[in-house]
PDB file of N, CA and C in Angstrom:
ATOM      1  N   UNK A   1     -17.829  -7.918 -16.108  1.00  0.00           N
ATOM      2  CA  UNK A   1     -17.034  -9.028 -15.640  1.00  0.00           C
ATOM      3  C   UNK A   1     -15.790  -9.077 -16.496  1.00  0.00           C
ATOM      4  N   UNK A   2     -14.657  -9.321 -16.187  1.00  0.00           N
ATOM      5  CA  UNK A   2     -13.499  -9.356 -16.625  1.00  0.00           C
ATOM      6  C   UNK A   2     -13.055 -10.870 -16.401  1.00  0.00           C
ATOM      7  N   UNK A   3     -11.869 -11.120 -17.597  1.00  0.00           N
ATOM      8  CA  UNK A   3     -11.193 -12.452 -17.389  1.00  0.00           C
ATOM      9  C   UNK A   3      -9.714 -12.591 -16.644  1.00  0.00           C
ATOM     10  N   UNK A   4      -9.235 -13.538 -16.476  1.00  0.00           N
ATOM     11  CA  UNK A   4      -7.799 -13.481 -15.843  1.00  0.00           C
ATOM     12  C   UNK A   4      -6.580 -13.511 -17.202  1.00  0.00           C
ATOM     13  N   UNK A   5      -5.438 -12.865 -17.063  1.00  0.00           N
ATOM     14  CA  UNK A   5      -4.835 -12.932 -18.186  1.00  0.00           C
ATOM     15  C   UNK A   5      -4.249 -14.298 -18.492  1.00  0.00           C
ATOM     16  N   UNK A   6      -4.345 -14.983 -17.144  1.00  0.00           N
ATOM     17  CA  UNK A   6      -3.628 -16.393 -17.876  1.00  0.00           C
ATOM     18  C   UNK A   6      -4.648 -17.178 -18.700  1.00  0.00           C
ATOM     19  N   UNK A   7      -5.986 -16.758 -18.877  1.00  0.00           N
ATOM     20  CA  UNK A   7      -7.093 -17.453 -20.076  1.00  0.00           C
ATOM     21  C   UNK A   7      -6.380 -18.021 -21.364  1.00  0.00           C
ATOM     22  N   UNK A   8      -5.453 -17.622 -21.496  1.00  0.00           N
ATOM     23  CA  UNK A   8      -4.715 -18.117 -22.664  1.00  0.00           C
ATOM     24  C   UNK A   8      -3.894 -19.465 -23.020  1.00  0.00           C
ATOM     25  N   UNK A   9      -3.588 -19.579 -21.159  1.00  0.00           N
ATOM     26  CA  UNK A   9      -2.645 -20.800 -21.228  1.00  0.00           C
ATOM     27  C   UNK A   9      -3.467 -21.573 -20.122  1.00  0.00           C
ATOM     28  N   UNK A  10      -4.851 -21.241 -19.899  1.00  0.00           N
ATOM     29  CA  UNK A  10      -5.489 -21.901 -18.811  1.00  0.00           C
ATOM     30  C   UNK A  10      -6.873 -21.656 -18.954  1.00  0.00           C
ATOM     31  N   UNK A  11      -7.589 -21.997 -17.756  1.00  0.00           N
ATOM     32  CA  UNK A  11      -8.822 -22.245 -17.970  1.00  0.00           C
ATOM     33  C   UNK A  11      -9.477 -20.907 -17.492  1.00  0.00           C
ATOM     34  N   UNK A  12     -10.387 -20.237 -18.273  1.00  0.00           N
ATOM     35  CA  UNK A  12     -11.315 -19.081 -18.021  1.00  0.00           C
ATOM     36  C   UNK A  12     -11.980 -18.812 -16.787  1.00  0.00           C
ATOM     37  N   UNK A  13     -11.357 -18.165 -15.975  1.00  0.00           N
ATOM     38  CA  UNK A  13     -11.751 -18.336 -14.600  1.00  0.00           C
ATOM     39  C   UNK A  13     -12.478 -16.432 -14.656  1.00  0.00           C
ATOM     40  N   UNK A  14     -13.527 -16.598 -14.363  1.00  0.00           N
ATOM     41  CA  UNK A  14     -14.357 -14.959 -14.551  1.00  0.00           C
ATOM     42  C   UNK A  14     -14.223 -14.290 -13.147  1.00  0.00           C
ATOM     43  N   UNK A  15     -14.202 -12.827 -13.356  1.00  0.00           N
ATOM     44  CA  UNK A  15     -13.609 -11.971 -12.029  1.00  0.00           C
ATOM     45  C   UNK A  15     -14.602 -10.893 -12.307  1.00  0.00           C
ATOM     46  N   UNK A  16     -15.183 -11.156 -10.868  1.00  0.00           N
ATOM     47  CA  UNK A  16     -16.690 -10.163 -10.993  1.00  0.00           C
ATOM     48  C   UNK A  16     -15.935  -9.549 -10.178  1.00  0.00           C
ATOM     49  N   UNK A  17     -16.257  -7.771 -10.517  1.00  0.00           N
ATOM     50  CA  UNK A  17     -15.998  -6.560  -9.967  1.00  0.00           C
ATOM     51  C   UNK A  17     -16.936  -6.340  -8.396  1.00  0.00           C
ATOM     52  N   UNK A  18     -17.030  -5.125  -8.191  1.00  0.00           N
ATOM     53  CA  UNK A  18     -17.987  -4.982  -7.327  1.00  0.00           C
ATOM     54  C   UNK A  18     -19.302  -4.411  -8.096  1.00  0.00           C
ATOM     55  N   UNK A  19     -19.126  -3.800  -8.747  1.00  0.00           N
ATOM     56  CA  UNK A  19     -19.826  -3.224 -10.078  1.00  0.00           C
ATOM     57  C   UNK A  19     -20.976  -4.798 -10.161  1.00  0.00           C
ATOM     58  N   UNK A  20     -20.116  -5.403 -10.954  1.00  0.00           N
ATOM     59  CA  UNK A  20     -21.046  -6.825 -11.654  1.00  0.00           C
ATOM     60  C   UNK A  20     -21.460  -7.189 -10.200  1.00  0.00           C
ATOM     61  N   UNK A  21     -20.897  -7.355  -9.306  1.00  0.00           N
ATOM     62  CA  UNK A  21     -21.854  -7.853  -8.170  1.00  0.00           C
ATOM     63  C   UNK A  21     -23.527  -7.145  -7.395  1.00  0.00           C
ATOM     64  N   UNK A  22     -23.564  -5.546  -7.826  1.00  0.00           N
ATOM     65  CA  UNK A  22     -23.931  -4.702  -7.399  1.00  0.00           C
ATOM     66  C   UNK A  22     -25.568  -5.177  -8.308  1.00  0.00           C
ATOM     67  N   UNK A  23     -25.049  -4.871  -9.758  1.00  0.00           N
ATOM     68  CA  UNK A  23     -25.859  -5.727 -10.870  1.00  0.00           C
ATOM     69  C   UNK A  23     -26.439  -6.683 -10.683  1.00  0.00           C
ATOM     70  N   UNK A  24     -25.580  -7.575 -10.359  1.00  0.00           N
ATOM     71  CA  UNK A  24     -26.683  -8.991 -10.333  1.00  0.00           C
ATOM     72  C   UNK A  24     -27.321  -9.513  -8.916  1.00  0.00           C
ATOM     73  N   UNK A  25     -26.908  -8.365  -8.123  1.00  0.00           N
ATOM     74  CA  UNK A  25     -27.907  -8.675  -6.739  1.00  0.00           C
ATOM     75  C   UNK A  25     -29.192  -7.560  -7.048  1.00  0.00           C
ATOM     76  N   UNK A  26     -29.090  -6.511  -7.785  1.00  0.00           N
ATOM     77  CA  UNK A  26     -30.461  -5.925  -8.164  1.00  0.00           C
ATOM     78  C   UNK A  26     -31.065  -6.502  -8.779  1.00  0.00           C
ATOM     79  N   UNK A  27     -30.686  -7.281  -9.657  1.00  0.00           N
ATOM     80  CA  UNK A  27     -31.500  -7.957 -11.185  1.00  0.00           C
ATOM     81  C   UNK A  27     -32.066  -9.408 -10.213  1.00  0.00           C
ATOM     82  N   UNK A  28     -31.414 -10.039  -9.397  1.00  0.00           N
ATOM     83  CA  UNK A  28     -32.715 -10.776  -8.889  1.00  0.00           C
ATOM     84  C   UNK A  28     -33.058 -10.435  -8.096  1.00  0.00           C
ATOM     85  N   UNK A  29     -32.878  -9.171  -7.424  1.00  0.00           N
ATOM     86  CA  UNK A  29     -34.626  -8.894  -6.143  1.00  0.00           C
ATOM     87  C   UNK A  29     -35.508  -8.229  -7.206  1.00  0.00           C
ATOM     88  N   UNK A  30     -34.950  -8.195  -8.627  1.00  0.00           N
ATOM     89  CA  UNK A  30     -36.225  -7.518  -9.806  1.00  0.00           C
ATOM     90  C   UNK A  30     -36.627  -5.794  -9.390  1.00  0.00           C
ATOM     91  N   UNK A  31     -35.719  -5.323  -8.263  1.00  0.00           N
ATOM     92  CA  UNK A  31     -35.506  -3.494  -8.500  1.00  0.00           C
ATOM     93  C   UNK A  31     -34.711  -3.062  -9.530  1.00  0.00           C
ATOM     94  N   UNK A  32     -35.722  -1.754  -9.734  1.00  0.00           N
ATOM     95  CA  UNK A  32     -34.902  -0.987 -10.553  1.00  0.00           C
ATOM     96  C   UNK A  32     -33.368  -0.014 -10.183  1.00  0.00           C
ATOM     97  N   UNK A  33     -33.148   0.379 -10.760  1.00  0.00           N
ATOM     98  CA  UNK A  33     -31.462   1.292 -10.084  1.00  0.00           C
ATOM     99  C   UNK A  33     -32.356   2.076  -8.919  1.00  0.00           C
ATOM    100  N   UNK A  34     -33.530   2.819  -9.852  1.00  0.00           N
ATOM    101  CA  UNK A  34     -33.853   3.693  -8.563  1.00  0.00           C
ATOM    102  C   UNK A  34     -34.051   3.479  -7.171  1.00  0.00           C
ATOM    103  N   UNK A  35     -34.781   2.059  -7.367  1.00  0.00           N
ATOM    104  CA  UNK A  35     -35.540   1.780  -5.974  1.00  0.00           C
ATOM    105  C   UNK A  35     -34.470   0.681  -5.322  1.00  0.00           C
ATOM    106  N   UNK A  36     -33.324   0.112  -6.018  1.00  0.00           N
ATOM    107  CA  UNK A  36     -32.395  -0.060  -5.463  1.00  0.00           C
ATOM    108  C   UNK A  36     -30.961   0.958  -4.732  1.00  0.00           C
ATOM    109  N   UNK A  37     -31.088   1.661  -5.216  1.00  0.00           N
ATOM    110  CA  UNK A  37     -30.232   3.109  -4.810  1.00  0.00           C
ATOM    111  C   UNK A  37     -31.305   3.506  -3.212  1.00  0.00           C
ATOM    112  N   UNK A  38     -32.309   3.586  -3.476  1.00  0.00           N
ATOM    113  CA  UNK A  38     -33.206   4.632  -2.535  1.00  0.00           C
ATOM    114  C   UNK A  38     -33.185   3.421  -1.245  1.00  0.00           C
ATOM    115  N   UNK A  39     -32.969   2.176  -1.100  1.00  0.00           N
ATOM    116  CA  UNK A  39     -32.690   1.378  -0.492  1.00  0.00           C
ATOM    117  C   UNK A  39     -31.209   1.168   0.418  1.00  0.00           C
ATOM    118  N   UNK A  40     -30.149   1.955  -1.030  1.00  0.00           N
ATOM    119  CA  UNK A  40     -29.068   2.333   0.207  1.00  0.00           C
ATOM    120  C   UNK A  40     -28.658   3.418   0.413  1.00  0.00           C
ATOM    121  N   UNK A  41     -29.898   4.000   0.143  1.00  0.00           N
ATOM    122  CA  UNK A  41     -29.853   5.640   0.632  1.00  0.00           C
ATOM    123  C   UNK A  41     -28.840   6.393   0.273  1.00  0.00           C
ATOM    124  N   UNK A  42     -28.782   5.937  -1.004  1.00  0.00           N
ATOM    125  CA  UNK A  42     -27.928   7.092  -2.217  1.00  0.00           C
ATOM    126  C   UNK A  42     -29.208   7.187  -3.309  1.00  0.00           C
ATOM    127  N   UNK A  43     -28.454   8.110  -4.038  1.00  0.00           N
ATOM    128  CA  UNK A  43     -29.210   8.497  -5.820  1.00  0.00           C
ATOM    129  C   UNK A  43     -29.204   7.621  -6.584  1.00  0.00           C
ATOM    130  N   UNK A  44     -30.052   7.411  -7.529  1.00  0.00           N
ATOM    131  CA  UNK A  44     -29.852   6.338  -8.715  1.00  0.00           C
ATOM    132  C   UNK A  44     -28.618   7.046  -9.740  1.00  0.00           C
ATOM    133  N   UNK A  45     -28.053   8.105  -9.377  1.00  0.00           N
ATOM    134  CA  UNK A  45     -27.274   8.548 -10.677  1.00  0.00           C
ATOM    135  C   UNK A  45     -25.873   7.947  -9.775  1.00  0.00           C
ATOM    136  N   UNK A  46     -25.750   8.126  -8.399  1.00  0.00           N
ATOM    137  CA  UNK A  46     -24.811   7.442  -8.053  1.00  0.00           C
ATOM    138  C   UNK A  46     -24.359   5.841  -8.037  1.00  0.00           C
ATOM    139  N   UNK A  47     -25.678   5.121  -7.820  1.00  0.00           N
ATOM    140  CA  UNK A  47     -25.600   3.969  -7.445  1.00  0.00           C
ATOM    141  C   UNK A  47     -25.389   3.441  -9.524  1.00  0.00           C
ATOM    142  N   UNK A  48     -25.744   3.664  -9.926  1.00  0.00           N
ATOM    143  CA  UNK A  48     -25.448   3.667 -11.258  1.00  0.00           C
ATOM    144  C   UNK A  48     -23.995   3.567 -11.694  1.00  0.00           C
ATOM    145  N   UNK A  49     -23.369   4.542 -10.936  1.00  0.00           N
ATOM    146  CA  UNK A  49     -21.812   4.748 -11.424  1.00  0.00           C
ATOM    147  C   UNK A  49     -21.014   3.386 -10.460  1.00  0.00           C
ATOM    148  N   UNK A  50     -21.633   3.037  -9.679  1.00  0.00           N
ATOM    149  CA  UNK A  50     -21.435   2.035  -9.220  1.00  0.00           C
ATOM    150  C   UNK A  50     -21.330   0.611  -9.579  1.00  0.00           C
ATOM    151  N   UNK A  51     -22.269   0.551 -10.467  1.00  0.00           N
ATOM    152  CA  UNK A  51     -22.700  -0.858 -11.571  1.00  0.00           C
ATOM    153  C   UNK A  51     -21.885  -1.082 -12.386  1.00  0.00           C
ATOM    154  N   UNK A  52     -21.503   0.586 -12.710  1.00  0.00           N
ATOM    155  CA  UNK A  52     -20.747   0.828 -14.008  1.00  0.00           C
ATOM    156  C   UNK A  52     -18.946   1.093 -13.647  1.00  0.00           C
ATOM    157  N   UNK A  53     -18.744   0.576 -12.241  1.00  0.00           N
ATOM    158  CA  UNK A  53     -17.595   0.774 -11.612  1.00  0.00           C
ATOM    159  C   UNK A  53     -16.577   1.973 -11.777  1.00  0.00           C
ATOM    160  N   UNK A  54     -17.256   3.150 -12.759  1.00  0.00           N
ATOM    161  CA  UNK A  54     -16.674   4.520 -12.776  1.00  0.00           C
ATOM    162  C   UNK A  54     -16.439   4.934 -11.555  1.00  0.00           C
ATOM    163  N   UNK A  55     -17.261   4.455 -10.356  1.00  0.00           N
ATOM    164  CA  UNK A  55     -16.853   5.146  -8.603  1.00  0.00           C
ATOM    165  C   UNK A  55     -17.294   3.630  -7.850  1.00  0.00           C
ATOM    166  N   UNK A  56     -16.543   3.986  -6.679  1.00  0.00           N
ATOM    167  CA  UNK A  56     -17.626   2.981  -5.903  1.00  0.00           C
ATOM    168  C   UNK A  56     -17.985   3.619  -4.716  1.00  0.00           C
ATOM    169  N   UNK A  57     -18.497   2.550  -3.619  1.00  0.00           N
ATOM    170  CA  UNK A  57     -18.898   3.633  -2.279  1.00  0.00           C
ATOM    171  C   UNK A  57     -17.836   4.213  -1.126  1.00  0.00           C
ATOM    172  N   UNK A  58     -17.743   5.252  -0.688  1.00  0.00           N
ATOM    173  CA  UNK A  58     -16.844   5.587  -0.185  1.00  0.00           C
ATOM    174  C   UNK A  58     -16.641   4.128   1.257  1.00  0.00           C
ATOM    175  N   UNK A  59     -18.195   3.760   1.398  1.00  0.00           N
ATOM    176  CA  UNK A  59     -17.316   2.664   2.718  1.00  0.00           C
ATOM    177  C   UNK A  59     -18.270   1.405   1.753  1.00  0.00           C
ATOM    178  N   UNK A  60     -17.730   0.549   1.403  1.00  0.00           N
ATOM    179  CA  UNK A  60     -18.142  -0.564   0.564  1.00  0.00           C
ATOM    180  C   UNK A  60     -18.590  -1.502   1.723  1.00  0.00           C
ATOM    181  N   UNK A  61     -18.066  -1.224   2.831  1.00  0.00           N
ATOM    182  CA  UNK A  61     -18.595  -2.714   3.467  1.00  0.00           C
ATOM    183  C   UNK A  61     -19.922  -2.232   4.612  1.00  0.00           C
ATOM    184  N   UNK A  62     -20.173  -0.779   4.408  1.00  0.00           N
ATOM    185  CA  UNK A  62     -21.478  -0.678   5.018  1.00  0.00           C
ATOM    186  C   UNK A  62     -22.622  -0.828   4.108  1.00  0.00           C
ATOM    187  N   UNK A  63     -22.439  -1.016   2.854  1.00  0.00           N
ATOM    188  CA  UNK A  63     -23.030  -0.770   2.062  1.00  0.00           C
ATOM    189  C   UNK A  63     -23.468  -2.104   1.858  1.00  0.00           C
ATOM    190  N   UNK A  64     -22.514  -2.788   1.946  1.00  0.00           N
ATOM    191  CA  UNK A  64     -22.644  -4.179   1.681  1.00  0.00           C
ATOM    192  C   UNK A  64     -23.749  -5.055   2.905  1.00  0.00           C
ATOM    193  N   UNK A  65     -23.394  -4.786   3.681  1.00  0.00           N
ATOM    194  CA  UNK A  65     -24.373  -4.847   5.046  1.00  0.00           C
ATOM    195  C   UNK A  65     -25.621  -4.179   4.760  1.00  0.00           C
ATOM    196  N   UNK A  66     -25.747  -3.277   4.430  1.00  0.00           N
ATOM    197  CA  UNK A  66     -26.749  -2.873   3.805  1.00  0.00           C
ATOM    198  C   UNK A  66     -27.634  -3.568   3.142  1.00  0.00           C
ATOM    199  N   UNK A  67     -27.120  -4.154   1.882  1.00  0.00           N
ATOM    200  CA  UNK A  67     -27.604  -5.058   0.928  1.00  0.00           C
ATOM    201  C   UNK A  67     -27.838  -6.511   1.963  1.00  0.00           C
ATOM    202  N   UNK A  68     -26.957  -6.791   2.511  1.00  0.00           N
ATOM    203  CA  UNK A  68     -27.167  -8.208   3.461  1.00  0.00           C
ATOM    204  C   UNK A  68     -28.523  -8.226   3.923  1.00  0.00           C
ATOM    205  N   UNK A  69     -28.747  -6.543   4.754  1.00  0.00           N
ATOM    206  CA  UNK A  69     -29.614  -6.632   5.609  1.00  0.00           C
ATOM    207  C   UNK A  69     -31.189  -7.005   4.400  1.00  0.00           C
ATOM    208  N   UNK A  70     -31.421  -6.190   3.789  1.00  0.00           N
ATOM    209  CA  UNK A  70     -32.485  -6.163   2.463  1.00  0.00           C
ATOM    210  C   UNK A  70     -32.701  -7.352   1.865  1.00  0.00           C
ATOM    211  N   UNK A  71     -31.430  -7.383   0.902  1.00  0.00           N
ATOM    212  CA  UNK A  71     -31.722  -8.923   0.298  1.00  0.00           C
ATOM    213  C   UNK A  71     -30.555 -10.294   0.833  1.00  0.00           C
ATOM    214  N   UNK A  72     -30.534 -10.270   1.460  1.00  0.00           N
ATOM    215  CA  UNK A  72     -29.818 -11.316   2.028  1.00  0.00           C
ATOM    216  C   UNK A  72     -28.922 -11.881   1.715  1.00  0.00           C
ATOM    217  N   UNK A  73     -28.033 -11.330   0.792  1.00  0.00           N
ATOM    218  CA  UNK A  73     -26.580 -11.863   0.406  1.00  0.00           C
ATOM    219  C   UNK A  73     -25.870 -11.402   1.138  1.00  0.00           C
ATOM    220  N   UNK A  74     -25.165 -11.941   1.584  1.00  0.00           N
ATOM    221  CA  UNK A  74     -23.797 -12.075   2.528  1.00  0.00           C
ATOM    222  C   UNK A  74     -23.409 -11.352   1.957  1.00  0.00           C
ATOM    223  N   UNK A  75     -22.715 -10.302   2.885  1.00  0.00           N
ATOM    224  CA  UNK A  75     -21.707  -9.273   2.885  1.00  0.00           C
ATOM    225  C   UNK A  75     -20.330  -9.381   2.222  1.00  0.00           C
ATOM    226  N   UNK A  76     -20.123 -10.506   2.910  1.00  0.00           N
ATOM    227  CA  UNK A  76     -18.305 -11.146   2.675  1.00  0.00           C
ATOM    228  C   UNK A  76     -18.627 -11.312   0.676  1.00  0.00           C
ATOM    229  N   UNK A  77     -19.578 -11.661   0.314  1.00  0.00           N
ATOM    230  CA  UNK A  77     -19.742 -12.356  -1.462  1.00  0.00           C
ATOM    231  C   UNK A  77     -19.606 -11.115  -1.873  1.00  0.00           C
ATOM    232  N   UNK A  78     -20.713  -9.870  -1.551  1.00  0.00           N
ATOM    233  CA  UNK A  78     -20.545  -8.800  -2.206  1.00  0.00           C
ATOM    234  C   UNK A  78     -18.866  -8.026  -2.177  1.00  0.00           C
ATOM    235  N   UNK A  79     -18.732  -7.948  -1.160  1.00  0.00           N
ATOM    236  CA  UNK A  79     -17.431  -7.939  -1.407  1.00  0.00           C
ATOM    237  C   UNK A  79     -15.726  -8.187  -1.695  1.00  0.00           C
ATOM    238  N   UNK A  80     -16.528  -9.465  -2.328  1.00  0.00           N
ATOM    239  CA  UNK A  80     -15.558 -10.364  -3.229  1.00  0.00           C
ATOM    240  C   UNK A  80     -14.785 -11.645  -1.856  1.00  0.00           C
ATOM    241  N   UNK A  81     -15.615 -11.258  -0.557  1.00  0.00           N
ATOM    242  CA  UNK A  81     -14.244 -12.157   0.099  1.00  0.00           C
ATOM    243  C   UNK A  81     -14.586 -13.560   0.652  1.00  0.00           C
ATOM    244  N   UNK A  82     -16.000 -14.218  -0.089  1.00  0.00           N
ATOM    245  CA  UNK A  82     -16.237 -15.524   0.058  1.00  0.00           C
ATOM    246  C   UNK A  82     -15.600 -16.500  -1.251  1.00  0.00           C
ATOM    247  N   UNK A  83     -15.387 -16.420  -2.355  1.00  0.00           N
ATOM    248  CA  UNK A  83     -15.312 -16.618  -3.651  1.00  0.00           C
ATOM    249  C   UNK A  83     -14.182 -16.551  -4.263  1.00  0.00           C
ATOM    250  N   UNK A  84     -13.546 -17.536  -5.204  1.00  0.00           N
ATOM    251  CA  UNK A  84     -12.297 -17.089  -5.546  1.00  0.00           C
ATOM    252  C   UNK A  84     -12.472 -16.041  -7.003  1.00  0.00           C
ATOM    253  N   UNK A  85     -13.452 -15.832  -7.705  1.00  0.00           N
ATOM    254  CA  UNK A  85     -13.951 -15.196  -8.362  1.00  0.00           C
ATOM    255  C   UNK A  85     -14.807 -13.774  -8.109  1.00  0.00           C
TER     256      UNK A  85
END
């Protein structure tokens, strides 16, 4: 998670990546990378680089649907476009 640069002259407003979002929708359905990866039918070495925002998915919003369909977070959150954060 990253901050906004105006934190300095304002209030700490936090900016989750897709990465940190990817993270904290695995960590509460309580899967591991693996069995969260094998769920969107990639590798855990990929879906990994994903968490870690070194890559992301070539189509983010099927992926995201993906995740909708499984664990039920809205598509639009995972990909940042419900939230001003």
């Amino acid at each position: 998670m990253s901050t906004n640069a105006a934190a300095e002259t304002g209030p700490l407003i936090p900016e989750w990546s897709l990465g940190d979002r990817f993270r904290k929708v695995r960590r509460i359905t309580g899967l591991s990378q693996a069995e969260f990866a094998q769920r969107l039918g990639t590798n855990q070495k990929t879906y990994a680089a994903w968490e870690l925002d070194t890559t992301a998915p070539r189509n983010p919003v099927a992926v995201a649907k993906r995740i909708e369909a499984f664990a039920g977070v809205p598509a639009g959150w995972m990909l940042g476009l419900n939230s001003p954060s």
